[in-house]
N, C-alpha and C. Protein backbone atom coordinates (compact mmCIF):
# COMPACT_ATOMS: atom_id res chain seq x y z
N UNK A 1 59.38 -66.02 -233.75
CA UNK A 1 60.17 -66.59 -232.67
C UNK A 1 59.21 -67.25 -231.68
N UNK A 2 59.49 -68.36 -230.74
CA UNK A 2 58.42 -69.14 -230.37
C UNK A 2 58.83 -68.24 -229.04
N UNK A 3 57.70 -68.36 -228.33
CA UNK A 3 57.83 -68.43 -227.01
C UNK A 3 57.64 -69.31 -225.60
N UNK A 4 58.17 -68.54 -224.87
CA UNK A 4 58.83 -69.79 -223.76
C UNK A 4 57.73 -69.25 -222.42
N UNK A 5 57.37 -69.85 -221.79
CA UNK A 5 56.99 -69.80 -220.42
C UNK A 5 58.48 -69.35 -219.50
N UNK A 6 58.13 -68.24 -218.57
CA UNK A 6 58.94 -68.17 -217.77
C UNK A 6 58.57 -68.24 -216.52
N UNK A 7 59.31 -68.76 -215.35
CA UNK A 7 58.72 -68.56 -213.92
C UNK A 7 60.05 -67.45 -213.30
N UNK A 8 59.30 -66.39 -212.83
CA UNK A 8 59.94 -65.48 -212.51
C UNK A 8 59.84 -65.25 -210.86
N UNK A 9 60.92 -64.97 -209.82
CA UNK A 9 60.43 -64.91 -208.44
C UNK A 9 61.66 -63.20 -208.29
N UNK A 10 61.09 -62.56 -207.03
CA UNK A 10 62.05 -61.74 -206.45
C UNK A 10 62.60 -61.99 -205.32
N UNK A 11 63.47 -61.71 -205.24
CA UNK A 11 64.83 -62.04 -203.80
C UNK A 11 64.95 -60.54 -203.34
N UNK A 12 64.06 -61.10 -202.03
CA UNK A 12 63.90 -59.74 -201.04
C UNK A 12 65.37 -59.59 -200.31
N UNK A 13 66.28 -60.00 -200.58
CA UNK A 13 67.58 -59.98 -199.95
C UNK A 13 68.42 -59.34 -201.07
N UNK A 14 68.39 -60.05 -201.94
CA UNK A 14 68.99 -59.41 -203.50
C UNK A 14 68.81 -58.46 -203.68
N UNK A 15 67.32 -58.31 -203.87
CA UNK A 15 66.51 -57.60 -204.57
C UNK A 15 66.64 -57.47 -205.90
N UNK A 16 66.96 -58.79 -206.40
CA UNK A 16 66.66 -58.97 -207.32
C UNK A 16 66.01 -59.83 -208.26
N UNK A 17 65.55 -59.83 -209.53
CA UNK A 17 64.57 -60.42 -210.07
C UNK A 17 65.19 -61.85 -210.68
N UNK A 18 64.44 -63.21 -210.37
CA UNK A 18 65.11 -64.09 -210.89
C UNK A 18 64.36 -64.62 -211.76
N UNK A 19 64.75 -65.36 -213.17
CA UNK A 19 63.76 -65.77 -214.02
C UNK A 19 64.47 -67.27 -214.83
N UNK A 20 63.29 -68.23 -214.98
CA UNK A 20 63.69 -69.53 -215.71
C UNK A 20 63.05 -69.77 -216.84
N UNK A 21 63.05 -70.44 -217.43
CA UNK A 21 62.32 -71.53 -218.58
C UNK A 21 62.27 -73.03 -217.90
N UNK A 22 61.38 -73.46 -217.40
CA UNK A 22 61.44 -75.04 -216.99
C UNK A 22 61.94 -76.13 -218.11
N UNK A 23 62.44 -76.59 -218.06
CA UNK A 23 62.81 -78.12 -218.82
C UNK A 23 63.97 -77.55 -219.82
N UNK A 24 64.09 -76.36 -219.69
CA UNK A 24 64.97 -75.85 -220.60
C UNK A 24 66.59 -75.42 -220.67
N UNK A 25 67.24 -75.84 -219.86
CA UNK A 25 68.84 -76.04 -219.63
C UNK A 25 69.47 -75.03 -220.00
N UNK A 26 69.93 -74.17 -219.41
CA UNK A 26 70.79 -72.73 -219.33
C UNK A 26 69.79 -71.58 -219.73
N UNK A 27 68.50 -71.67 -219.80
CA UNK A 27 67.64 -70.78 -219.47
C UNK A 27 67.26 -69.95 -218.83
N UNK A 28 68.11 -69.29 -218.01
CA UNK A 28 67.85 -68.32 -216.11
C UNK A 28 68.50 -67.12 -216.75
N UNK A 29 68.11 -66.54 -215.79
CA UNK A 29 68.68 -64.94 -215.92
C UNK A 29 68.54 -64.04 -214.39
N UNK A 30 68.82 -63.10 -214.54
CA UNK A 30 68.31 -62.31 -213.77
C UNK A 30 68.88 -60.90 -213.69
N UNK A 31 67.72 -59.92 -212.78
CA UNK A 31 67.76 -58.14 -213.41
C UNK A 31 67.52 -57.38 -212.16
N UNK A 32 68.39 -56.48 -211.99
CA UNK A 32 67.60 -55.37 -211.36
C UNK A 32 66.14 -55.25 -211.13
N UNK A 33 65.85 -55.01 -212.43
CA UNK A 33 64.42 -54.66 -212.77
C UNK A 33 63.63 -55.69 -213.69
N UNK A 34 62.43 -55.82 -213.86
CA UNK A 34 61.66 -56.95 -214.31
C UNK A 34 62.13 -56.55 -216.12
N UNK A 35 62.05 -55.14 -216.72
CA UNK A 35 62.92 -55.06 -217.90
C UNK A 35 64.40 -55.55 -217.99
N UNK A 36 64.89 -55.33 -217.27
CA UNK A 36 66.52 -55.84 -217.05
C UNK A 36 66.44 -57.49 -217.27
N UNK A 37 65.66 -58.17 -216.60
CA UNK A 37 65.24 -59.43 -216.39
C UNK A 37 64.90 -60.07 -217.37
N UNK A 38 63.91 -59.29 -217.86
CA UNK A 38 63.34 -60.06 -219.91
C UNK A 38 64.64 -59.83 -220.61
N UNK A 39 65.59 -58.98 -220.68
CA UNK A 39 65.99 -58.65 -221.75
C UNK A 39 67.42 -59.66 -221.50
N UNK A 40 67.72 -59.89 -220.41
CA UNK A 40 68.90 -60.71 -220.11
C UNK A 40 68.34 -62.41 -220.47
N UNK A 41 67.39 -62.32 -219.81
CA UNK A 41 66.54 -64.12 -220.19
C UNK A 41 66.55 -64.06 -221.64
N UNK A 42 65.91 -63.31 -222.54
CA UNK A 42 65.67 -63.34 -223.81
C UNK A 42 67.42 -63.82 -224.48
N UNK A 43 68.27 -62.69 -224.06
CA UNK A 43 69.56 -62.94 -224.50
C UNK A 43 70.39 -64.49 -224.17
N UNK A 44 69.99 -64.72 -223.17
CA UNK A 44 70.38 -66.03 -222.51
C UNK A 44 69.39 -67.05 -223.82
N UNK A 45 68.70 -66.82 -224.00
CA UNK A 45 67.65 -68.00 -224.92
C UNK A 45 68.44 -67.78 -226.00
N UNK A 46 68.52 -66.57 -226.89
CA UNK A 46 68.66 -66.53 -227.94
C UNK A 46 70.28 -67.34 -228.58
N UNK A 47 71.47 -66.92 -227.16
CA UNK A 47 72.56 -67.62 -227.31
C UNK A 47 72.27 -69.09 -227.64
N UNK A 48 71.26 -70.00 -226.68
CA UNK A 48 71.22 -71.07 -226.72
C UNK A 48 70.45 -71.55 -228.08
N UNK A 49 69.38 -70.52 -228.87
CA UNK A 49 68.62 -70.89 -229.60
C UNK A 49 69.65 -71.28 -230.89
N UNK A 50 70.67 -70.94 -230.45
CA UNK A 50 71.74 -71.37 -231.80
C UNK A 50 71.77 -72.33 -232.08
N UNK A 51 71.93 -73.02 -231.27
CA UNK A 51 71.98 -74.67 -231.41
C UNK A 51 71.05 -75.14 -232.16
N UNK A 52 69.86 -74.68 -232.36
CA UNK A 52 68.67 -74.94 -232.35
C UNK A 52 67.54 -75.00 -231.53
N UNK A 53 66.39 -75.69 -231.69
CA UNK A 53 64.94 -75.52 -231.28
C UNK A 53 65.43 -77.00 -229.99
N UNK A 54 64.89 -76.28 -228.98
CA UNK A 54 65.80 -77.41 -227.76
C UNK A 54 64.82 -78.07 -227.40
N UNK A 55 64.92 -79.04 -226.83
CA UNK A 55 63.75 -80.59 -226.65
C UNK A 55 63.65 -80.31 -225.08
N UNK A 56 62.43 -79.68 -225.04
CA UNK A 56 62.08 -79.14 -223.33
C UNK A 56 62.32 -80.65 -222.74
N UNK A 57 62.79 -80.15 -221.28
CA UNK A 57 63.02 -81.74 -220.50
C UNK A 57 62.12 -81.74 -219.51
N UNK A 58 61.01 -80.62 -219.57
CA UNK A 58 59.71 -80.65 -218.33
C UNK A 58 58.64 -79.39 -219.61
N UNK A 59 57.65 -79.76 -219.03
CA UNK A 59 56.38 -78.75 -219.17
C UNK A 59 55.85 -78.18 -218.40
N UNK A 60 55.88 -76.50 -218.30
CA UNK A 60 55.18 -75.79 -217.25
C UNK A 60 53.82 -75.97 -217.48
N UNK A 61 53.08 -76.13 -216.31
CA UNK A 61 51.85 -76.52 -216.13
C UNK A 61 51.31 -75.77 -215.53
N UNK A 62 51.91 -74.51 -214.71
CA UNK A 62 51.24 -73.62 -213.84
C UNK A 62 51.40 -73.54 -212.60
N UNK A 63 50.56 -72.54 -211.92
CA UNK A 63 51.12 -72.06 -210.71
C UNK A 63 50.25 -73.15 -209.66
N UNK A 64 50.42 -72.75 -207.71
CA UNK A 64 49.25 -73.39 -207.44
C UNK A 64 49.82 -72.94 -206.11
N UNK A 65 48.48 -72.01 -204.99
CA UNK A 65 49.34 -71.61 -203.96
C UNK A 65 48.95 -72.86 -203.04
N UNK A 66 49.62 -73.14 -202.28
CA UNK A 66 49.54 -74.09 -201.05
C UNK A 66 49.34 -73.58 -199.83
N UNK A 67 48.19 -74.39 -199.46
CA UNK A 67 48.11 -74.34 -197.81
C UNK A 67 48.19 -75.07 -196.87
N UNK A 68 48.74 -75.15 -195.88
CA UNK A 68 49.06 -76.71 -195.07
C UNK A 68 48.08 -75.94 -193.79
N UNK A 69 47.28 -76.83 -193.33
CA UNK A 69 47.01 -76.95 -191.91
C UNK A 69 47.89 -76.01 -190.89
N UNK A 70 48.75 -76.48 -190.61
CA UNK A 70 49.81 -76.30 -189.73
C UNK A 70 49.88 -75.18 -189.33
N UNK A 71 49.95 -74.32 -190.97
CA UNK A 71 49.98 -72.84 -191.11
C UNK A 71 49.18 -72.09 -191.36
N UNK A 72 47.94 -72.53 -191.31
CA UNK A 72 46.62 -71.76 -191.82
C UNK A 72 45.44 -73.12 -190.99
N UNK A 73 45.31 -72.56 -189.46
CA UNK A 73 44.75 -73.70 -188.79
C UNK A 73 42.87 -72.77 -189.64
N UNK A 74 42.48 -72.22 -189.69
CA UNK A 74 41.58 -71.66 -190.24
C UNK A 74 41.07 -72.79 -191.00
N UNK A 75 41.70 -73.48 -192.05
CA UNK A 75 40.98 -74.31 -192.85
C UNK A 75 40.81 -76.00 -192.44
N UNK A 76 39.92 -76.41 -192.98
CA UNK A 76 39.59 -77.80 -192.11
C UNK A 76 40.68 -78.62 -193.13
């Protein structure tokens, strides 16, 4: 089974775990718990994998933290 890149964030309000596949269209999920979370995303893929092998519409490329001035006068 191939695997997918996921970007996963938590919702401190929710508190709960949210997770995607980029470029990948009905790919999201989300869990209680970071297990709850794989296993619902996985299920969410696998429904869609019916169709077949899906033609990503973006490529994850990675993370990258940001700093602006504004908010971090520390850096030049």
């Amino acid at each position: 089974m191939p695997a997918y890149p996921a970007v996963i964030v938590h919702c401190p309000d929710t508190r709960f775990y949210l997770g995607y596949v980029p470029g990948f269209p009905g790919a999201h999920s989300q869990g209680v718990t970071l297990d709850d979370l794989l296993a619902n995303l996985w299920e969410a893929i696998a429904m869609l994998l019916k169709d077949g092998e899906p033609r990503l519409e973006a490529e994850f490329v990675g993370t990258l933290n940001v700093r602006h001035p504004m908010i971090d006068p520390s850096r030049p």
